[in-house]
N, C-alpha and C. Protein backbone atom coordinates (compact mmCIF):
# COMPACT_ATOMS: atom_id res chain seq x y z
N UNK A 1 21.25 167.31 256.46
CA UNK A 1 20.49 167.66 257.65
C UNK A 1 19.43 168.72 257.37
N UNK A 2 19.47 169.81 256.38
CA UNK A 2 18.93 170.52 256.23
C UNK A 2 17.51 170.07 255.77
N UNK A 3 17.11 168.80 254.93
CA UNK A 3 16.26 168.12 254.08
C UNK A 3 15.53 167.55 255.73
N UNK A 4 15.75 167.28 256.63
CA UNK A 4 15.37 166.56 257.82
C UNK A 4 15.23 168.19 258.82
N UNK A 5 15.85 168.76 258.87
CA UNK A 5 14.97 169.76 259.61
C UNK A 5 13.93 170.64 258.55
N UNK A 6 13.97 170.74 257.75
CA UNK A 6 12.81 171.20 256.51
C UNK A 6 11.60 170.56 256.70
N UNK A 7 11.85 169.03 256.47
CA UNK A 7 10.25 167.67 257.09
C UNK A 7 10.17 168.35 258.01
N UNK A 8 10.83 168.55 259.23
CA UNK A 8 10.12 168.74 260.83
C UNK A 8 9.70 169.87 260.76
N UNK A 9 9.80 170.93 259.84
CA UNK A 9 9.51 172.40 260.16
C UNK A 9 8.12 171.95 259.20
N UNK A 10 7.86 171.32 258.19
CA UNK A 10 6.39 171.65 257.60
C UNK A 10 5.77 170.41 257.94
N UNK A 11 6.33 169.43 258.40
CA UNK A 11 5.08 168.49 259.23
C UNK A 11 4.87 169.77 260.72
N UNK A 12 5.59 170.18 261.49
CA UNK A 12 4.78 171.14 262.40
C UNK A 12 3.53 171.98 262.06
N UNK A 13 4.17 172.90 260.84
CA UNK A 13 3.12 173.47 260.19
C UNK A 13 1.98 172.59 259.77
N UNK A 14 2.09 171.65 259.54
CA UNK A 14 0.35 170.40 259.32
C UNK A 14 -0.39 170.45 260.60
N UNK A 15 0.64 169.92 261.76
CA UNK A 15 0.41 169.76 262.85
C UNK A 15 -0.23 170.98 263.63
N UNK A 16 0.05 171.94 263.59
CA UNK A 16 -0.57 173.49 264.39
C UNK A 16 -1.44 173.66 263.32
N UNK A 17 -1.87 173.55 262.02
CA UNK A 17 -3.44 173.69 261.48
C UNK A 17 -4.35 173.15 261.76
N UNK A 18 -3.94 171.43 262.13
CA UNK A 18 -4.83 170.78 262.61
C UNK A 18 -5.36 170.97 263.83
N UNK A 19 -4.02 171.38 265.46
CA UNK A 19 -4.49 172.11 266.11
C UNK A 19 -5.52 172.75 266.69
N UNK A 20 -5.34 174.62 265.07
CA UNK A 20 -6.03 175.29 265.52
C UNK A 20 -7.36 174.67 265.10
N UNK A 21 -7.40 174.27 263.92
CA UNK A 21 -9.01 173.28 263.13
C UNK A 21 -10.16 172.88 263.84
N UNK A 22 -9.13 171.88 264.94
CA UNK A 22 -10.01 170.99 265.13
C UNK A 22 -11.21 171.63 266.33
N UNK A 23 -10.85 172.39 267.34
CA UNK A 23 -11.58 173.53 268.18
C UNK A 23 -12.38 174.08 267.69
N UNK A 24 -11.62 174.93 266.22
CA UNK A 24 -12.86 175.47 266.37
C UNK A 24 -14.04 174.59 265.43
N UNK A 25 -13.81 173.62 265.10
CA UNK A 25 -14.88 172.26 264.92
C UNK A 25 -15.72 172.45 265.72
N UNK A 26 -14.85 171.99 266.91
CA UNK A 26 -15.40 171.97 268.24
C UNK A 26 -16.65 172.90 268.26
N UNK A 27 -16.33 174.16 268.24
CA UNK A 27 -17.12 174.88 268.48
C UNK A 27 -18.61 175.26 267.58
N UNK A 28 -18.35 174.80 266.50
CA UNK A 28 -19.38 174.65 266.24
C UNK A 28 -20.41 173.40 266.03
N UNK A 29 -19.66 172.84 266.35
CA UNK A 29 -20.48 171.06 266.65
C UNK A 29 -21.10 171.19 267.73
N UNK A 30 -20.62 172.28 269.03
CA UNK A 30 -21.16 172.45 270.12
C UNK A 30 -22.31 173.17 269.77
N UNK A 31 -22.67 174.12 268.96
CA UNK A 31 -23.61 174.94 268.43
C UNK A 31 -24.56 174.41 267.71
N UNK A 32 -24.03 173.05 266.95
CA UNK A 32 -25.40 172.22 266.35
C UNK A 32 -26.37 171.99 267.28
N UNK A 33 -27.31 171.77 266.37
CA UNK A 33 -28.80 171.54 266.88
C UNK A 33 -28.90 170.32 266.19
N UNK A 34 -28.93 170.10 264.86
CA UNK A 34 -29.64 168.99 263.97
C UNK A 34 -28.78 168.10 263.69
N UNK A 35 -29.43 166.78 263.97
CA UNK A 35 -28.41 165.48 263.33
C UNK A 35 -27.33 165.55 262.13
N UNK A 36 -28.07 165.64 261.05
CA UNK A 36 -27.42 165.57 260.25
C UNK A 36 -25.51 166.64 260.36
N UNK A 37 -26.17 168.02 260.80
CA UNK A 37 -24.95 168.87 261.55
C UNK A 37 -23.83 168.06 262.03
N UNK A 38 -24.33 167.32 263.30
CA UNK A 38 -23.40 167.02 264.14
C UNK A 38 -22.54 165.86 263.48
N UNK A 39 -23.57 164.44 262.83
CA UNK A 39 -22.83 163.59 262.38
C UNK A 39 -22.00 164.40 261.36
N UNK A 40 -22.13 165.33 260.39
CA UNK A 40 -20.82 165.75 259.33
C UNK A 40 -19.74 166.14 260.39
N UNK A 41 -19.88 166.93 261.73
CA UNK A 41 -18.99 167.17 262.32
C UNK A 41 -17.97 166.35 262.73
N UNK A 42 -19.01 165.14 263.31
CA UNK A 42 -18.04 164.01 263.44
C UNK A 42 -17.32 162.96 262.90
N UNK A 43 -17.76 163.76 261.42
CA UNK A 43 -16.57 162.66 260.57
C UNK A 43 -15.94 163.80 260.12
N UNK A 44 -15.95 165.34 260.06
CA UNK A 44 -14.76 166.01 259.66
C UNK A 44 -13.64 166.01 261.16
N UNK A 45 -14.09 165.97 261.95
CA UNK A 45 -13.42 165.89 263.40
C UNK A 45 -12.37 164.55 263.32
N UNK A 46 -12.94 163.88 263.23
CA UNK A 46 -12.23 162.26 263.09
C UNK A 46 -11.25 162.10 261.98
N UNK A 47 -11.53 162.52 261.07
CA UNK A 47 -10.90 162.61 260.12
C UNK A 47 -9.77 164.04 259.70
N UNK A 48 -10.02 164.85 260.14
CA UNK A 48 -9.18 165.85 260.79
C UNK A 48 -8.08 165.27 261.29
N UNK A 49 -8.24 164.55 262.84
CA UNK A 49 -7.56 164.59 263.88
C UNK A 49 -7.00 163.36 263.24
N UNK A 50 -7.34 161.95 262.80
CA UNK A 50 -6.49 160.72 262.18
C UNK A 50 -5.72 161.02 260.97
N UNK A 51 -6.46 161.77 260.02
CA UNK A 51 -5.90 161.96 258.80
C UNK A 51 -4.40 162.96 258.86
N UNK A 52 -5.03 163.72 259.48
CA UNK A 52 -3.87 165.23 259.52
C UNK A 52 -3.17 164.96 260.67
N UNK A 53 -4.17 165.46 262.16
CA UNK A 53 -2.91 165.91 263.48
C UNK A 53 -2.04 164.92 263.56
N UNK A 54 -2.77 163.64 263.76
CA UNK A 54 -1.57 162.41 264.14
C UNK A 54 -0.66 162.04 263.51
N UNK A 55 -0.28 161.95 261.96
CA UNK A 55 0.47 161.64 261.13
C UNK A 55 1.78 163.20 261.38
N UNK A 56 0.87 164.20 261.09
CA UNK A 56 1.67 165.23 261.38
C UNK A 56 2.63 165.40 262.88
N UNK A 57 1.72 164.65 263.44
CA UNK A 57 2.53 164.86 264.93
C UNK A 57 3.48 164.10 265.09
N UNK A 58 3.47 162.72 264.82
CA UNK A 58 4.58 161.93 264.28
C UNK A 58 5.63 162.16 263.53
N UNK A 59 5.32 163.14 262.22
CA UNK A 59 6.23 162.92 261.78
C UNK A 59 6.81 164.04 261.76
N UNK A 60 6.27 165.31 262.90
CA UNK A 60 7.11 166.29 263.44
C UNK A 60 8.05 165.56 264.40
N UNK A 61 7.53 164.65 265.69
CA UNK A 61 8.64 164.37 266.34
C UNK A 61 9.82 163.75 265.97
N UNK A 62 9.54 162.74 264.96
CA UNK A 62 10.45 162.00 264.92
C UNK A 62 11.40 162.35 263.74
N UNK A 63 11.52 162.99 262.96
CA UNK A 63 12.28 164.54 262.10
C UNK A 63 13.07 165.28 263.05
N UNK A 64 12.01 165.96 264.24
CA UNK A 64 12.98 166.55 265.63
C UNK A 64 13.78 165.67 265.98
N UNK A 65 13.25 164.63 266.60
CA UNK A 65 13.89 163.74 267.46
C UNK A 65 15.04 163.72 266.70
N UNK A 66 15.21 162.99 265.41
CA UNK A 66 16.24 162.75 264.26
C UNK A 66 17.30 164.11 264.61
N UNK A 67 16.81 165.16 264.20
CA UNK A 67 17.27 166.43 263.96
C UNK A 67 18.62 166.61 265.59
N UNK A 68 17.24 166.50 266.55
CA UNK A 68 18.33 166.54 267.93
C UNK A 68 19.35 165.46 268.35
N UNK A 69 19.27 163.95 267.60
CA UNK A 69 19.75 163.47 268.72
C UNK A 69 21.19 163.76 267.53
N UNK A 70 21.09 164.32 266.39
CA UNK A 70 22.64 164.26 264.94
C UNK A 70 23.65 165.66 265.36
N UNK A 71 22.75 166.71 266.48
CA UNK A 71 22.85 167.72 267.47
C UNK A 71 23.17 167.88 268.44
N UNK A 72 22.59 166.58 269.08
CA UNK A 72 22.69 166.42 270.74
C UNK A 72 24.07 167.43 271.82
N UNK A 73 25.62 166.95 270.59
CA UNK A 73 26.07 167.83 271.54
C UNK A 73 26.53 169.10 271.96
N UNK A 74 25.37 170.27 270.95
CA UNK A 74 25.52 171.37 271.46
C UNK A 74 24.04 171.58 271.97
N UNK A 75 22.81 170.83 271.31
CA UNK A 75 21.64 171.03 272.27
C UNK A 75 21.45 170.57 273.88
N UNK A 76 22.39 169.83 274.26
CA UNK A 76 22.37 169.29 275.74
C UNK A 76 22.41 170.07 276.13
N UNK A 77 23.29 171.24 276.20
CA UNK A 77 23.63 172.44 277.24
C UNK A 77 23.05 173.96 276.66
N UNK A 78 21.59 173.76 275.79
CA UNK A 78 21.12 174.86 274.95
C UNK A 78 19.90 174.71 276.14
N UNK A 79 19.51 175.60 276.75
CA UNK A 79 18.74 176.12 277.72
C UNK A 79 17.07 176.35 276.87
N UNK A 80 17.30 176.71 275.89
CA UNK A 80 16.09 177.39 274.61
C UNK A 80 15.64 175.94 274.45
N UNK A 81 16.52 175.09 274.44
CA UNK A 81 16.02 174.01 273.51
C UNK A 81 15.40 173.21 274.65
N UNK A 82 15.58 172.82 275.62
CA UNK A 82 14.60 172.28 276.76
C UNK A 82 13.44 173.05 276.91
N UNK A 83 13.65 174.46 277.21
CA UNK A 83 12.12 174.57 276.91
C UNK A 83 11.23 174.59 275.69
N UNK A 84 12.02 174.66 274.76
CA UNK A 84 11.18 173.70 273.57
C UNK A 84 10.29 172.88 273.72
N UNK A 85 11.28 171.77 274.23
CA UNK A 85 10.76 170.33 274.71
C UNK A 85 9.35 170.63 275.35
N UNK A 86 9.41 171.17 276.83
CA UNK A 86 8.73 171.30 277.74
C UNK A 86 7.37 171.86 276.59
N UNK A 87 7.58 173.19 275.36
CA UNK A 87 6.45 173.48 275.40
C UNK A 87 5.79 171.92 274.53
N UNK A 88 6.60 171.64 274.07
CA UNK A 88 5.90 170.52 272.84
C UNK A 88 5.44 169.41 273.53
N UNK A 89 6.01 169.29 274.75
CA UNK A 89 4.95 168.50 275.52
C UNK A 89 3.85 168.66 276.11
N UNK A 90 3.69 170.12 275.98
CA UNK A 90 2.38 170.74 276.94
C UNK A 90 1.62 170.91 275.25
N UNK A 91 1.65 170.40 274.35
CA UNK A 91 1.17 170.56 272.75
C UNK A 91 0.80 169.04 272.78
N UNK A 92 1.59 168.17 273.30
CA UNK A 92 0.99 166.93 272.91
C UNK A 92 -0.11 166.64 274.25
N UNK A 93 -0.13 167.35 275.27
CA UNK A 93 -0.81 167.10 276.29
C UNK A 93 -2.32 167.44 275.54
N UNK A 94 -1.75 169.18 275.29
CA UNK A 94 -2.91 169.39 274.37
C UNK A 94 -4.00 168.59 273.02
N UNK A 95 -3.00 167.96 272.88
CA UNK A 95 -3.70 167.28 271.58
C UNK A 95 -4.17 166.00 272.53
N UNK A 96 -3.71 165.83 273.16
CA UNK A 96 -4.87 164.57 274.05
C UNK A 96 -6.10 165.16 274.77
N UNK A 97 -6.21 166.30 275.41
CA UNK A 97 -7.51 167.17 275.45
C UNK A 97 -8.42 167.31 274.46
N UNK A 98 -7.76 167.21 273.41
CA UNK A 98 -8.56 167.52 271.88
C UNK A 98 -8.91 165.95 271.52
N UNK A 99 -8.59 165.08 271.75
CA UNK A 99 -8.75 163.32 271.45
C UNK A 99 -10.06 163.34 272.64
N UNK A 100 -9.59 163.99 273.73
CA UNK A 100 -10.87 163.23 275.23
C UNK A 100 -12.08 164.02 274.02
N UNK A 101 -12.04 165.06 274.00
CA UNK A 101 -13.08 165.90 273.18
C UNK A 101 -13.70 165.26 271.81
N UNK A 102 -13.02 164.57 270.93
CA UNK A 102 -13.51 164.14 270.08
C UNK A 102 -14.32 163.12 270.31
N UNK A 103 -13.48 162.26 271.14
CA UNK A 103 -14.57 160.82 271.93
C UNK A 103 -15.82 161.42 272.50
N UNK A 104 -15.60 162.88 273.19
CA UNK A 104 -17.04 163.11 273.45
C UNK A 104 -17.86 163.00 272.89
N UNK A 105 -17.69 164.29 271.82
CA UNK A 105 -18.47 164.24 270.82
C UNK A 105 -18.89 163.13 269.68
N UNK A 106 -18.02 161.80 269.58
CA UNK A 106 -18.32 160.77 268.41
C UNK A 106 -19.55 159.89 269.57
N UNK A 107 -19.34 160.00 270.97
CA UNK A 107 -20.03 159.44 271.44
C UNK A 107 -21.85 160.26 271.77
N UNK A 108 -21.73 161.55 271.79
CA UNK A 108 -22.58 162.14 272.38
C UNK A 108 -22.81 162.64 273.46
N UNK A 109 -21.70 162.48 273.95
CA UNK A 109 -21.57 162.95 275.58
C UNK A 109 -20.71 164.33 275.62
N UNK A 110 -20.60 164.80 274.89
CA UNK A 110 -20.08 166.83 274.82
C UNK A 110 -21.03 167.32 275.62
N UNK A 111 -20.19 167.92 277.18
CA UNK A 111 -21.11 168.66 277.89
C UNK A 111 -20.63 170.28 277.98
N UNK A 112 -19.48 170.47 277.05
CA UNK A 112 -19.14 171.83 277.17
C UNK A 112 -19.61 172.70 276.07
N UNK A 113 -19.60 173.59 276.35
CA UNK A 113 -20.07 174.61 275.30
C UNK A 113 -19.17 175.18 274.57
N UNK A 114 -19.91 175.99 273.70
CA UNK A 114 -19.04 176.64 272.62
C UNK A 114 -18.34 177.46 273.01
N UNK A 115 -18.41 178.20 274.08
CA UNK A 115 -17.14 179.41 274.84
C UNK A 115 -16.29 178.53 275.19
N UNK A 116 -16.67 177.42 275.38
CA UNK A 116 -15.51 176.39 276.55
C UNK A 116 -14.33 176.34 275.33
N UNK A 117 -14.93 175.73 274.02
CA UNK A 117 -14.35 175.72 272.93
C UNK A 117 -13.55 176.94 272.13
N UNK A 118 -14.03 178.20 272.26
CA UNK A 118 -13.26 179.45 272.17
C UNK A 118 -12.73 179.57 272.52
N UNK A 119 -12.29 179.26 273.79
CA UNK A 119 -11.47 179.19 274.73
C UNK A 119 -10.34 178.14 274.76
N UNK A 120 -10.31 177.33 274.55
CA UNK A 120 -9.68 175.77 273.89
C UNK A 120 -8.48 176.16 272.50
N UNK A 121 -9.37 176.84 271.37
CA UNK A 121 -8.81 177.12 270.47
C UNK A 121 -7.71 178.40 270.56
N UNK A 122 -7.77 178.89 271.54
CA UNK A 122 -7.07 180.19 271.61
C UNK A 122 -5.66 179.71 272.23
N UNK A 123 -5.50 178.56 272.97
CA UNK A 123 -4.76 177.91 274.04
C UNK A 123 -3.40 178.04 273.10
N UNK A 124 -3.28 177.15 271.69
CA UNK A 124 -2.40 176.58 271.23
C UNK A 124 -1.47 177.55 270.87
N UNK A 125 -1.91 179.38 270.50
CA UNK A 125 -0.93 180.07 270.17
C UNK A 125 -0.05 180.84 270.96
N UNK A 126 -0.19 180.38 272.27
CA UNK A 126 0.58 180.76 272.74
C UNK A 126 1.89 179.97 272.94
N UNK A 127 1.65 178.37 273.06
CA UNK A 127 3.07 177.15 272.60
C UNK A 127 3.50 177.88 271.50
N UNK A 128 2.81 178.12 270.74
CA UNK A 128 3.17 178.27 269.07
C UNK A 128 4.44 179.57 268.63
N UNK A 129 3.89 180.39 269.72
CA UNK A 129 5.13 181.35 269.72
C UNK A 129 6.27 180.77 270.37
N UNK A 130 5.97 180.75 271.41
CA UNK A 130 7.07 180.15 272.33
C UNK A 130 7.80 179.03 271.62
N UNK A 131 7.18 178.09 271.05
CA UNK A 131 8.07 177.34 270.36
C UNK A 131 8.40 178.24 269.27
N UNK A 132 8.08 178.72 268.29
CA UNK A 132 8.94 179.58 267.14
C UNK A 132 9.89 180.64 267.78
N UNK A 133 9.63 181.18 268.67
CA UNK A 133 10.34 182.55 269.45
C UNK A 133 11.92 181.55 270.14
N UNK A 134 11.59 180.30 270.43
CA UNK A 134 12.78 179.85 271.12
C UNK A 134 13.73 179.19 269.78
N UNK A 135 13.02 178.70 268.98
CA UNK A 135 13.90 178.27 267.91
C UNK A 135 14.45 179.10 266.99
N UNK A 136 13.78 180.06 266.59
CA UNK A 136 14.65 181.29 265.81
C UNK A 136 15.67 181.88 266.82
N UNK A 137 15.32 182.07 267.74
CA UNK A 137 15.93 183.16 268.54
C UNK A 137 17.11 182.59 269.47
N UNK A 138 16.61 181.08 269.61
CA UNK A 138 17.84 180.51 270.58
C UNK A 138 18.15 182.17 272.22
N UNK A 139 17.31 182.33 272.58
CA UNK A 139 17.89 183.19 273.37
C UNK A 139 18.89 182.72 275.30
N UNK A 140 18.74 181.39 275.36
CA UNK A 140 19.73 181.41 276.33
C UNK A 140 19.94 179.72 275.99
């Protein structure tokens, strides 16, 4: 079990680089001016988010998933570990904010700016504790 929660702990770590990455992409793709700029953006963006987040995000859950259900019966009644859940779903919500955003931008239709994007990138560390703070700490 240890070899299967190890995968889920450094596919996460793939997964929260790509994360923080891809924003602040964002943010400066929002700051281009010149073609050439934006199209490199949008193939490090694309390729970012297919190559890295998604594979990583996959193969964080399903390592967890693995991990919880060989667990299940002391995590059912672990209070820490639901809100786990809860934050890693407000992470995958997130990473679909970051997908609407990429389509913007592969399409040309990015109408937010680069603060919008500062702002975007700052979002994820706060799951990021909360999920590490509840899993080390198990506190209720």
């Amino acid at each position: 079990m240890t070899w299967i929660k190890a995968v889920h702990i450094v596919a996460a770590v793939c997964w929260f680089s790509g994360v923080f990455y891809l924003p602040r992409l964002f943010v400066y793709h929002a700051m281009a001016t010149d073609e050439i700029s934006k199209e490199r953006f949008k193939i490090m963006e694309r390729k970012l988010y297919r190559g890295i987040i998604v594979p990583a995000t996959l193969i964080t859950l399903f390592f967890g998933g693995w991990y919880a259900v060989y667990y299940w019966s002391w995590l059912k009644t672990a209070g820490w570990f639901h809100t786990k859940i809860l934050l890693v779903f407000l992470l995958i919500g997130y990473n679909h904010i970051c997908s609407y955003h990429l389509k913007q931008f592969a399409q040309d239709k990015n109408q937010k700016s680069d603060v919008y994007f500062r702002w975007l990138n700052e979002t994820p560390i706060f799951l990021l504790i909360g999920i590490v703070v509840l899993a080390v700490m198990k506190p209720f």
